[in-house]
N, C-alpha and C. Protein backbone atom coordinates (compact mmCIF):
# COMPACT_ATOMS: atom_id res chain seq x y z
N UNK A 1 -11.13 -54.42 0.40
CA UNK A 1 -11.78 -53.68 -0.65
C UNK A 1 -12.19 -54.68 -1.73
N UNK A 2 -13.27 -54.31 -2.12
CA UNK A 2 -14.12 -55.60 -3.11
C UNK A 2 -13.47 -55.44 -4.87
N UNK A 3 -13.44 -55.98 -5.70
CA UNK A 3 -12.75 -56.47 -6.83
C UNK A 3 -13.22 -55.05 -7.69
N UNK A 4 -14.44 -54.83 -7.48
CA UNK A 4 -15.51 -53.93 -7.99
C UNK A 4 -14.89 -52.29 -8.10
N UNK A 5 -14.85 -52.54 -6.47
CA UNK A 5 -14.44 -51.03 -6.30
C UNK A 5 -12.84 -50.67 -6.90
N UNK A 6 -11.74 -51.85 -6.80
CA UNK A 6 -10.91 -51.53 -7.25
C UNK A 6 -10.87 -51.11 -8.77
N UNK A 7 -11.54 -51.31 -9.43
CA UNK A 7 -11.68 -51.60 -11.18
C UNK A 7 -12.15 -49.99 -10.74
N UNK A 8 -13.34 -49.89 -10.04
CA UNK A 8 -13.92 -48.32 -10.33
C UNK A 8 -12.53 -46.96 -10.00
N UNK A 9 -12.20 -47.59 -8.96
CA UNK A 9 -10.78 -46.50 -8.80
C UNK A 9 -9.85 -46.09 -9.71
N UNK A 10 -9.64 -47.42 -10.59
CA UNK A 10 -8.78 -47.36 -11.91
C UNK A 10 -9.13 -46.18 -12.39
N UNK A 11 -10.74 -46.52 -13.05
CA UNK A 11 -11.15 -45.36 -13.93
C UNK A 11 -11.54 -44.36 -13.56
N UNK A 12 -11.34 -43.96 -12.10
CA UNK A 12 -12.29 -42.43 -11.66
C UNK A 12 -11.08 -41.46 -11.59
N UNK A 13 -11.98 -40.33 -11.88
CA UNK A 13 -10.73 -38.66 -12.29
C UNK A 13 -10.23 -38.75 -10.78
N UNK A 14 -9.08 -38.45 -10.91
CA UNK A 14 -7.95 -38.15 -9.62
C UNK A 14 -8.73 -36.71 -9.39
N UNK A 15 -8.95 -36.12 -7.98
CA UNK A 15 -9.31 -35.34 -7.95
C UNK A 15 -8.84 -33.81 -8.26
N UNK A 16 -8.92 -32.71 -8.87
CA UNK A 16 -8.46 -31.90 -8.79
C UNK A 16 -7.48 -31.13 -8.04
N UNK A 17 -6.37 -30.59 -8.48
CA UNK A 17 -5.49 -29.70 -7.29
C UNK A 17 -5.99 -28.41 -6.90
N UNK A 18 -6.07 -28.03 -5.38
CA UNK A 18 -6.72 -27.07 -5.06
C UNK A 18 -5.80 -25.77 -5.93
N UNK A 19 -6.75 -24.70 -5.82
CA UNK A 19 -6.22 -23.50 -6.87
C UNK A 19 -5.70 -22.73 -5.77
N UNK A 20 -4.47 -22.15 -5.58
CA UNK A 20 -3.77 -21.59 -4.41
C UNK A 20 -4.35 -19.85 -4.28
N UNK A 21 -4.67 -19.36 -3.21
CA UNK A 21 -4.71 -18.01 -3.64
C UNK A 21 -4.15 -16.72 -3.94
N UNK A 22 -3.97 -16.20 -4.07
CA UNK A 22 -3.41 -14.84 -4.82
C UNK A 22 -3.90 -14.00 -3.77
N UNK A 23 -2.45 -13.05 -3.80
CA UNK A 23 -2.84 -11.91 -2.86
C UNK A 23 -4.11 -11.35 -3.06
N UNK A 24 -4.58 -11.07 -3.78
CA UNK A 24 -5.87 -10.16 -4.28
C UNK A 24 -7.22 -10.83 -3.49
N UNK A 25 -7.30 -12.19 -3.01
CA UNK A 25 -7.82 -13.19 -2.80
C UNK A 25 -7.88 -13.34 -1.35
N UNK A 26 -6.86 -12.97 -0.39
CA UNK A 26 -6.91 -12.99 0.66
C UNK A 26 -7.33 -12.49 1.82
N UNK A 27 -7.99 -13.12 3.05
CA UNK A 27 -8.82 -12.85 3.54
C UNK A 27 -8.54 -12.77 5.21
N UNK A 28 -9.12 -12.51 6.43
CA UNK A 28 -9.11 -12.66 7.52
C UNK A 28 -8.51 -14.02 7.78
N UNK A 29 -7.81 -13.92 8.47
CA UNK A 29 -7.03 -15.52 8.89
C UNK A 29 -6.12 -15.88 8.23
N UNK A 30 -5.83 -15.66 6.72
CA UNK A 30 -5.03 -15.88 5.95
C UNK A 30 -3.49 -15.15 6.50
N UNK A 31 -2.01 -15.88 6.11
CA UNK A 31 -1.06 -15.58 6.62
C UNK A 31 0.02 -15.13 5.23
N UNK A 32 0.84 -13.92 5.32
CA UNK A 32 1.50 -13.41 4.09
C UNK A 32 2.49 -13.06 4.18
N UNK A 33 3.47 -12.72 3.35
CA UNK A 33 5.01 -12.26 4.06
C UNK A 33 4.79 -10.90 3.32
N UNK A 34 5.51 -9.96 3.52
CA UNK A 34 5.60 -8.87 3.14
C UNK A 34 7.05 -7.84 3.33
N UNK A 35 8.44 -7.90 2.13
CA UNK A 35 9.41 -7.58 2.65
C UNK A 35 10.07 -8.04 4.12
N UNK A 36 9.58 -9.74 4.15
CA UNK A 36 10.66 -10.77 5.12
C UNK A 36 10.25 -10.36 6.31
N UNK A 37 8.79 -9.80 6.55
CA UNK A 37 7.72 -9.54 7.88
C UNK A 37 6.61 -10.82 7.86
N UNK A 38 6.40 -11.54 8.47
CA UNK A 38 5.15 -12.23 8.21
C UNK A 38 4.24 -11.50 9.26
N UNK A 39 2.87 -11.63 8.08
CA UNK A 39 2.00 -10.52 9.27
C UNK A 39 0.75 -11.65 9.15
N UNK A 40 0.05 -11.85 9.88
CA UNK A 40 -1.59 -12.18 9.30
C UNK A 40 -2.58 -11.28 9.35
N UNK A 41 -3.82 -11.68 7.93
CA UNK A 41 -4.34 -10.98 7.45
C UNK A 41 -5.71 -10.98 8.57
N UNK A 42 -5.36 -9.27 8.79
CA UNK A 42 -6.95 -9.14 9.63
C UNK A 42 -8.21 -8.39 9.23
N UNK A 43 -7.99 -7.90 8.18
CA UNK A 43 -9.25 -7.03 7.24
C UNK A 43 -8.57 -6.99 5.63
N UNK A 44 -10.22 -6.33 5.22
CA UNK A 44 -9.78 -6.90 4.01
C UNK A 44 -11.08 -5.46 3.36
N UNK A 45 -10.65 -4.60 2.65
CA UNK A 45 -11.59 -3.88 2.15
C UNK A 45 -11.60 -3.60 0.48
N UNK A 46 -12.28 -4.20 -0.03
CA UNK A 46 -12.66 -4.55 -1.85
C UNK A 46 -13.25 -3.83 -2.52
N UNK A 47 -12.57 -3.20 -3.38
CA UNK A 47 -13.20 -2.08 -4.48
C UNK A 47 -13.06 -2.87 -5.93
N UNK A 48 -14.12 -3.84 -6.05
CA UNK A 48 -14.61 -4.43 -7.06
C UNK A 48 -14.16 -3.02 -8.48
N UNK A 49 -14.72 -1.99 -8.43
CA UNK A 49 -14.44 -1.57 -9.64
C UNK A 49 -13.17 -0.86 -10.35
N UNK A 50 -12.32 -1.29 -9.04
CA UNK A 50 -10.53 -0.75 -9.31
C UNK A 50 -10.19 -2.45 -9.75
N UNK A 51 -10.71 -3.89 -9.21
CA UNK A 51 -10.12 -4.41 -8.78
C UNK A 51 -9.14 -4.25 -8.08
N UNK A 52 -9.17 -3.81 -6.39
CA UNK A 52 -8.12 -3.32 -5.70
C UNK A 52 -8.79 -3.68 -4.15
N UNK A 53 -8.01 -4.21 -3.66
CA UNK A 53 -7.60 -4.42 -2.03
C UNK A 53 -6.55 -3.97 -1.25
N UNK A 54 -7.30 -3.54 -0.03
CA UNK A 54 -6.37 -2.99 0.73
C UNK A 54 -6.58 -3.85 2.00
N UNK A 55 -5.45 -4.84 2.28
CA UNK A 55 -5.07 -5.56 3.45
C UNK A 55 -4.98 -5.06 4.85
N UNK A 56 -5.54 -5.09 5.81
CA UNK A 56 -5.04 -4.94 6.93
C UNK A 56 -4.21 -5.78 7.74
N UNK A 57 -2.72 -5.77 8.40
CA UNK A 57 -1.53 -6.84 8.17
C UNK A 57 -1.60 -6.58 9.83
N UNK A 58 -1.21 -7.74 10.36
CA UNK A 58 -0.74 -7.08 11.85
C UNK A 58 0.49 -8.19 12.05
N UNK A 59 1.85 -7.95 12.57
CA UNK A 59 3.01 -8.63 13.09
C UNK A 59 2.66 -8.33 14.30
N UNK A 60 2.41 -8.80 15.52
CA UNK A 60 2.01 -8.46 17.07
C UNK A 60 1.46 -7.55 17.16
N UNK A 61 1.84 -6.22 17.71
CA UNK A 61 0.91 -5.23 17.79
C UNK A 61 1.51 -4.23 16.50
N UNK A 62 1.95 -4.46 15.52
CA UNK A 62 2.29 -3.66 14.71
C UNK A 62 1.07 -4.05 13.53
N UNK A 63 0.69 -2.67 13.00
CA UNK A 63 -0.47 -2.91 11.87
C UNK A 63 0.04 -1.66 10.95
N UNK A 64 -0.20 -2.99 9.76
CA UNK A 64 0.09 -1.82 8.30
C UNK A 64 -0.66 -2.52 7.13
N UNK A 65 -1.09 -1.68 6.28
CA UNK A 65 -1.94 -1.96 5.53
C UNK A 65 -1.20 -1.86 4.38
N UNK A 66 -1.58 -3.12 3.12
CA UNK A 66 -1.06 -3.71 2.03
C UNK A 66 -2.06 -3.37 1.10
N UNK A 67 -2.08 -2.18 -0.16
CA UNK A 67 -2.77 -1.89 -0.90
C UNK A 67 -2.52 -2.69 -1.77
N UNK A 68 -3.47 -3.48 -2.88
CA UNK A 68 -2.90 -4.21 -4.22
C UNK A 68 -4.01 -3.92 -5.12
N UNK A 69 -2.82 -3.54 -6.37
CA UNK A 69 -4.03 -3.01 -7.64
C UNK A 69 -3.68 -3.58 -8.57
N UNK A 70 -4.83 -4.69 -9.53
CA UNK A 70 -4.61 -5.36 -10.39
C UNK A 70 -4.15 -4.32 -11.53
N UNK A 71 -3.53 -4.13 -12.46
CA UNK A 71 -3.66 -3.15 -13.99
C UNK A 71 -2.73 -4.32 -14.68
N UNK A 72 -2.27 -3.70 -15.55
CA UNK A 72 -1.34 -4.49 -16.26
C UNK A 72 -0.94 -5.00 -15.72
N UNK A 73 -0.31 -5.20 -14.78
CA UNK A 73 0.42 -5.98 -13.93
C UNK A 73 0.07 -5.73 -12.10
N UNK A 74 0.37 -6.79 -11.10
CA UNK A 74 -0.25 -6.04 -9.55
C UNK A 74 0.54 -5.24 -9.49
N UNK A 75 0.60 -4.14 -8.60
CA UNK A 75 1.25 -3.26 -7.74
C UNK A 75 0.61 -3.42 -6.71
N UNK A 76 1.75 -3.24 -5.70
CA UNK A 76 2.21 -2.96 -4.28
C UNK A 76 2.41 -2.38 -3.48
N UNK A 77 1.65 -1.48 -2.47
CA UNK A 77 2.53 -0.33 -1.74
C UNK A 77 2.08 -0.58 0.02
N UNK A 78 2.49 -0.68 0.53
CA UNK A 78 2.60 -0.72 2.00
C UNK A 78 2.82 0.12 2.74
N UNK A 79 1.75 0.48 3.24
CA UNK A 79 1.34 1.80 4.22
C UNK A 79 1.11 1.53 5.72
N UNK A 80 1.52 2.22 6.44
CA UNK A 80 1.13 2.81 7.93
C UNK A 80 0.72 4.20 8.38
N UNK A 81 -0.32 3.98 9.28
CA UNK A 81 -1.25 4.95 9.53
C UNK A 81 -0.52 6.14 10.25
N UNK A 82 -0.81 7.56 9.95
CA UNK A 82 -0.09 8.56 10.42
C UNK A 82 -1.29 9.57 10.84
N UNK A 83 -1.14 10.24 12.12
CA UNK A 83 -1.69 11.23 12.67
C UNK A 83 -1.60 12.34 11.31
N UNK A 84 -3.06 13.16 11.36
CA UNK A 84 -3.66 13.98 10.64
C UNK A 84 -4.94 14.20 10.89
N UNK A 85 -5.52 15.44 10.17
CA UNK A 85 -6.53 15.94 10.21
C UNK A 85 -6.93 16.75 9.30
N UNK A 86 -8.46 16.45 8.55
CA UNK A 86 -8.67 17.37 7.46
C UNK A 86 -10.56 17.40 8.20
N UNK A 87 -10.75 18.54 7.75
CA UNK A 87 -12.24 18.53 8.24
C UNK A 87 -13.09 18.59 7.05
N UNK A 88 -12.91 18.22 5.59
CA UNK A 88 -14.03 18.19 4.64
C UNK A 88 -12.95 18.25 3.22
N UNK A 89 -14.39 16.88 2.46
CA UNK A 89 -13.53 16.71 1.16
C UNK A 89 -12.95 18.18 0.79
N UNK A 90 -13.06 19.58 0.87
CA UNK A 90 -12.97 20.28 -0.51
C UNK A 90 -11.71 20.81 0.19
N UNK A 91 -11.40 20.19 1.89
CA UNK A 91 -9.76 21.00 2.00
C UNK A 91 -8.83 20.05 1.38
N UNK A 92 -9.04 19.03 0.54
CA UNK A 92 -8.24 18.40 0.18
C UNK A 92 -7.25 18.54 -1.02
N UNK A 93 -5.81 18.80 -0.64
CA UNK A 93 -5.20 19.72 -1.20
C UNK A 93 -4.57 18.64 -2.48
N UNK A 94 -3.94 19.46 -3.44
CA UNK A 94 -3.16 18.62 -4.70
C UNK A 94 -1.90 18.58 -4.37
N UNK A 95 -1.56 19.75 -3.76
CA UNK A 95 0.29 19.72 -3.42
C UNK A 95 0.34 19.17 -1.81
N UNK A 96 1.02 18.70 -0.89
CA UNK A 96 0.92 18.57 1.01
C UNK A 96 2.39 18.12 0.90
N UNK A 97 2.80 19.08 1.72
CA UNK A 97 4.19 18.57 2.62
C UNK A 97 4.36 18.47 3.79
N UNK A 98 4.90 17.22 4.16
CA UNK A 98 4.70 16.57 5.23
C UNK A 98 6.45 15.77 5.83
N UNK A 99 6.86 16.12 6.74
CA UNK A 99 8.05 15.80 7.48
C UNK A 99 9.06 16.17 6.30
N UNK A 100 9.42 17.59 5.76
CA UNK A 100 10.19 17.77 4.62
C UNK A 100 10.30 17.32 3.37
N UNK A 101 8.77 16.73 2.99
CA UNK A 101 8.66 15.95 2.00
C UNK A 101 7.47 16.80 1.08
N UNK A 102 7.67 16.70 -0.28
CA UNK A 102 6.88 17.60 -1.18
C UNK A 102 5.36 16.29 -1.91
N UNK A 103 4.50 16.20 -1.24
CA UNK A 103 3.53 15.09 -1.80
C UNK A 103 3.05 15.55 -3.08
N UNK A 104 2.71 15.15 -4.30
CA UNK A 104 2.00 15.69 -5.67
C UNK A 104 0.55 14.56 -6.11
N UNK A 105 -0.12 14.92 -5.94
CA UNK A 105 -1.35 14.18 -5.97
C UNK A 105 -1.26 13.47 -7.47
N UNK A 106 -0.96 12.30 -7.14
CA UNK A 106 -1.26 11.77 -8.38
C UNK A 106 -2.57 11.01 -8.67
N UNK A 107 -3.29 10.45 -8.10
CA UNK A 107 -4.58 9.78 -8.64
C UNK A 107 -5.69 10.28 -7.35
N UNK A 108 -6.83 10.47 -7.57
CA UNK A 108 -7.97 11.00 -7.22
C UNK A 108 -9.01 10.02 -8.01
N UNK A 109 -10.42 9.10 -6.30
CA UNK A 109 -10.92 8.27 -7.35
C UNK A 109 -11.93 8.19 -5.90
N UNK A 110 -13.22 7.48 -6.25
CA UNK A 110 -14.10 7.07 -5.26
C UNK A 110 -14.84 5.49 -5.85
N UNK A 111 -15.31 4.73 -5.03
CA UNK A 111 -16.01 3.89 -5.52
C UNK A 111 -16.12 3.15 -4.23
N UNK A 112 -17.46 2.13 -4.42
CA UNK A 112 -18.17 1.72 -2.92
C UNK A 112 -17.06 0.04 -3.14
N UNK A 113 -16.90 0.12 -1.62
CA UNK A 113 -15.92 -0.97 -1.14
C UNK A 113 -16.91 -1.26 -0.33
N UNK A 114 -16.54 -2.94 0.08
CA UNK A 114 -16.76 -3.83 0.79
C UNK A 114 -15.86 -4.56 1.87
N UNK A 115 -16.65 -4.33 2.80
CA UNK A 115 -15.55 -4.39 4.54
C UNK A 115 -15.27 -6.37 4.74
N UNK A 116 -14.67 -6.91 4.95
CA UNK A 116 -14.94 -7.90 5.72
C UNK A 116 -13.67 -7.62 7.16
N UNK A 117 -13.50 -8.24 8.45
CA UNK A 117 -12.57 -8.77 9.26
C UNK A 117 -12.24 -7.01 10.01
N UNK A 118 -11.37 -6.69 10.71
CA UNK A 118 -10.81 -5.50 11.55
C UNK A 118 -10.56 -4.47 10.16
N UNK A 119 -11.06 -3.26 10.14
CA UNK A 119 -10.05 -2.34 8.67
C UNK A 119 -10.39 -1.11 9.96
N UNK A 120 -10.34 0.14 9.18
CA UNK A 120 -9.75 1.56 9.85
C UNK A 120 -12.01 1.72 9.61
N UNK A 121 -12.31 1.77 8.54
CA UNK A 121 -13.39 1.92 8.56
C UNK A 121 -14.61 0.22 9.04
N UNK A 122 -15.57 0.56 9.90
CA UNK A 122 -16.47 -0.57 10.10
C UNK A 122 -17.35 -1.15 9.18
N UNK A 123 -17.57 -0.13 8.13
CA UNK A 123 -18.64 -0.58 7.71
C UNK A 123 -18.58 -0.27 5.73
N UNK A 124 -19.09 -1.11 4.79
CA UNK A 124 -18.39 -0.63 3.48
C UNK A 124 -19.55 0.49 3.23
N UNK A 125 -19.38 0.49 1.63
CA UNK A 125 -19.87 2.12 1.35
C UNK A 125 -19.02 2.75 0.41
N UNK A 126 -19.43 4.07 0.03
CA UNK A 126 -18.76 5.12 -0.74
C UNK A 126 -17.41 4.90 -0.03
N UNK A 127 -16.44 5.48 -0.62
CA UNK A 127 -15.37 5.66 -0.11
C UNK A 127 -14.41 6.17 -1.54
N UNK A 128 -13.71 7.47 -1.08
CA UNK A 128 -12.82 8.17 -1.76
C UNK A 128 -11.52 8.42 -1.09
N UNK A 129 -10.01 8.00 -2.10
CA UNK A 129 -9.08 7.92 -1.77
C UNK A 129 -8.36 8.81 -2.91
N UNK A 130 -7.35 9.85 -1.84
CA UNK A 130 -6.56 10.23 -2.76
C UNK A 130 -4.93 9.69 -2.74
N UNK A 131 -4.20 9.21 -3.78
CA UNK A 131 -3.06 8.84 -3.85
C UNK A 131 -2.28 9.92 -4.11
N UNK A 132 -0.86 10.09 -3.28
CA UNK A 132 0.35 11.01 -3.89
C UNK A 132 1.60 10.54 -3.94
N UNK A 133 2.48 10.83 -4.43
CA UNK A 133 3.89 10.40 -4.48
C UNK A 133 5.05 11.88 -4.53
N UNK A 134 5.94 11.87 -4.02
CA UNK A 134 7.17 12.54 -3.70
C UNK A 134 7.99 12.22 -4.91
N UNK A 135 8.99 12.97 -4.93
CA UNK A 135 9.70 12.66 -6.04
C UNK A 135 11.02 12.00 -5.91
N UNK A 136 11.24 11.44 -4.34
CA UNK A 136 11.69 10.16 -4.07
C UNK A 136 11.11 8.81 -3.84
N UNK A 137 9.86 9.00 -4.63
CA UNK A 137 8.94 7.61 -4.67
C UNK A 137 8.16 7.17 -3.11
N UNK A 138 8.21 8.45 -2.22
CA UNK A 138 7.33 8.02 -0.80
C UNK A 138 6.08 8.52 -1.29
N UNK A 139 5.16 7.31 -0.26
CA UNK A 139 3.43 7.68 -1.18
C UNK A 139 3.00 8.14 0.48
N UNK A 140 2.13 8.65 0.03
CA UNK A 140 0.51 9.19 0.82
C UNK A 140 -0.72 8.99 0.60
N UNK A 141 -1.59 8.24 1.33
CA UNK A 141 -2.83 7.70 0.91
C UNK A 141 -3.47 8.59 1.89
N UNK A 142 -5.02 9.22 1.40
CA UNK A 142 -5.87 9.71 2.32
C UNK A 142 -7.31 8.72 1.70
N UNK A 143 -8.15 8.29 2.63
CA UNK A 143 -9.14 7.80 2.70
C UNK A 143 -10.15 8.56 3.40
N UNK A 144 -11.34 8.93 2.85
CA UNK A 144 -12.77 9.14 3.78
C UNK A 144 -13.74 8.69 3.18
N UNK A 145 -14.53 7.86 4.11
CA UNK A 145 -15.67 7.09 4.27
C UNK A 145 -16.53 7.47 5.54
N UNK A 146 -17.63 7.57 5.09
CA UNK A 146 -18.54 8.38 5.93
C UNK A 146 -18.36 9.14 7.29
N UNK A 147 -17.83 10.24 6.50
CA UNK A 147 -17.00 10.93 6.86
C UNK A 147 -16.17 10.99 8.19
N UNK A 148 -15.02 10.75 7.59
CA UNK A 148 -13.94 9.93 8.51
C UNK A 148 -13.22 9.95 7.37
N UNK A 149 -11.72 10.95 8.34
CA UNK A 149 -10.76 10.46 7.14
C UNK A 149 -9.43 9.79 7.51
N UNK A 150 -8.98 8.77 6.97
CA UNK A 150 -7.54 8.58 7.41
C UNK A 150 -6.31 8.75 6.29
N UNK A 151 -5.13 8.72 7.02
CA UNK A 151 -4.06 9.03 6.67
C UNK A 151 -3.46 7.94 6.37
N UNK A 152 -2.34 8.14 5.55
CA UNK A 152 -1.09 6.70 5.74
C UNK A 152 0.02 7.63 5.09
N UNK A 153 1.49 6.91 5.31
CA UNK A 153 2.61 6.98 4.55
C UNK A 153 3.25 5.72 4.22
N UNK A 154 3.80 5.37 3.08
CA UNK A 154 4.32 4.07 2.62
C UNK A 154 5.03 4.37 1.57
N UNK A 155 5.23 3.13 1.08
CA UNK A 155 6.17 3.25 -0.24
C UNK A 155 6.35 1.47 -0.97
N UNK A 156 6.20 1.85 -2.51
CA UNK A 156 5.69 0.26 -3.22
C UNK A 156 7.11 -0.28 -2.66
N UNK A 157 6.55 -1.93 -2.96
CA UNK A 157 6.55 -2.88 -2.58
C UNK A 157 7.12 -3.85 -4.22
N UNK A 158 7.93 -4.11 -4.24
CA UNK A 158 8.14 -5.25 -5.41
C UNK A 158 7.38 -6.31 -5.20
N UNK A 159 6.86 -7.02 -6.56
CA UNK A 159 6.42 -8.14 -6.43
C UNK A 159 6.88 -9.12 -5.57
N UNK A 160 8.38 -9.53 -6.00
CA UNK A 160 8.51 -10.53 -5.60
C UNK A 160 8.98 -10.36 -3.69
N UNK A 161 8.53 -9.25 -3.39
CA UNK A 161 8.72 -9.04 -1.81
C UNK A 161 7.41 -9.80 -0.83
N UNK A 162 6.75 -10.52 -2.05
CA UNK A 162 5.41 -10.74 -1.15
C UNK A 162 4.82 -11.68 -1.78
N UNK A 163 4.33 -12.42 -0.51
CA UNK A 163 4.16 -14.04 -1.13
C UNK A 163 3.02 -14.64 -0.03
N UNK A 164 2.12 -15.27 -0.27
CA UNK A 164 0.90 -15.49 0.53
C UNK A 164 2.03 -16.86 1.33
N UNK A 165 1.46 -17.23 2.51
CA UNK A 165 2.62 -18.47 3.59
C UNK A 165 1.33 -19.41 3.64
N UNK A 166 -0.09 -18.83 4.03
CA UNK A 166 -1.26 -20.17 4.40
C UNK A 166 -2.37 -18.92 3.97
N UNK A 167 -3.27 -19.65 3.46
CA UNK A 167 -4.53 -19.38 3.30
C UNK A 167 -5.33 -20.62 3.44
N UNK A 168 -6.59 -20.04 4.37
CA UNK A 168 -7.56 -21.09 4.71
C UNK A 168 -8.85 -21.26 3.42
């Protein structure tokens, strides 16, 4: 190496440290733990105006989906898909009990998401989700997007239960 270049090395900026990503951030291929499961990330559907993602996770053939909503702070809830059937937004009820459980609709909301990687829906778009909770803290998510609706049951997730392992 010439006298030159060493002098220039002295003075040139060390390069930056890459910026790690954040759940909110993560994408197809990317790998995450979730309550001491490592799953990798195979879809990814973005509602820019919740700031909110909902992960599609798979451990082998097991798939569950990782909702995360920026507000004051993230929240967490981790859902798997459950057999159901509703045939049109307006049967969509405020009270549903389901396996001895009393659901109470707590949030009702729509806004157009964006698909990337495997999700339940192919393609983004409108999309309206209703959230409920039990009054032992089990949730219920219903989703329909052109028209198609799905189900889930889950229950939050502590922060510190979840931690990104590799992102590309």
């Amino acid at each position: 190496m010439s006298m030159w270049k060493r002098i220039s090395n002295l003075f040139s900026k060390p390069e930056p440290p890459k910026v790690e990503k954040s759940m909110l951030q993560l994408a197809p291929g990317d790998i995450c733990e979730v309550s001491l499961v490592t799953y990798e990330v195979t879809g990814r559907v973005h509602n820019r105006g919740r700031n909110a993602v909902v992960l599609t996770l798979q451990d082998g053939s097991t798939i569950a989906y990782l909702h995360i909503e920026e507000r004051e702070n993230i929240q967490y809830a981790l859902y798997t898909p459950i057999d159901g059937r509703l045939d049109s937004l307006d049967e969509v009820p405020s009270i549903l009990e389901l396996d001895d459980h009393v659901f109470h609709l707590e949030e009702e909301y729509g806004g157009h998401v964006s698909i990337t990687g495997r999700t339940a829906f192919t393609q983004g778009g409108e999309q309206h989700v209703w959230q409920y909770q039990t009054d032992d803290y089990k949730l219920l998510r219903i989703e329909w997007q052109n028209g198609r609706f799905m189900l889930y049951e889950g229950e939050k997730v502590i922060p510190g239960d979840v931690r990104v392992i590799r992102a590309t």
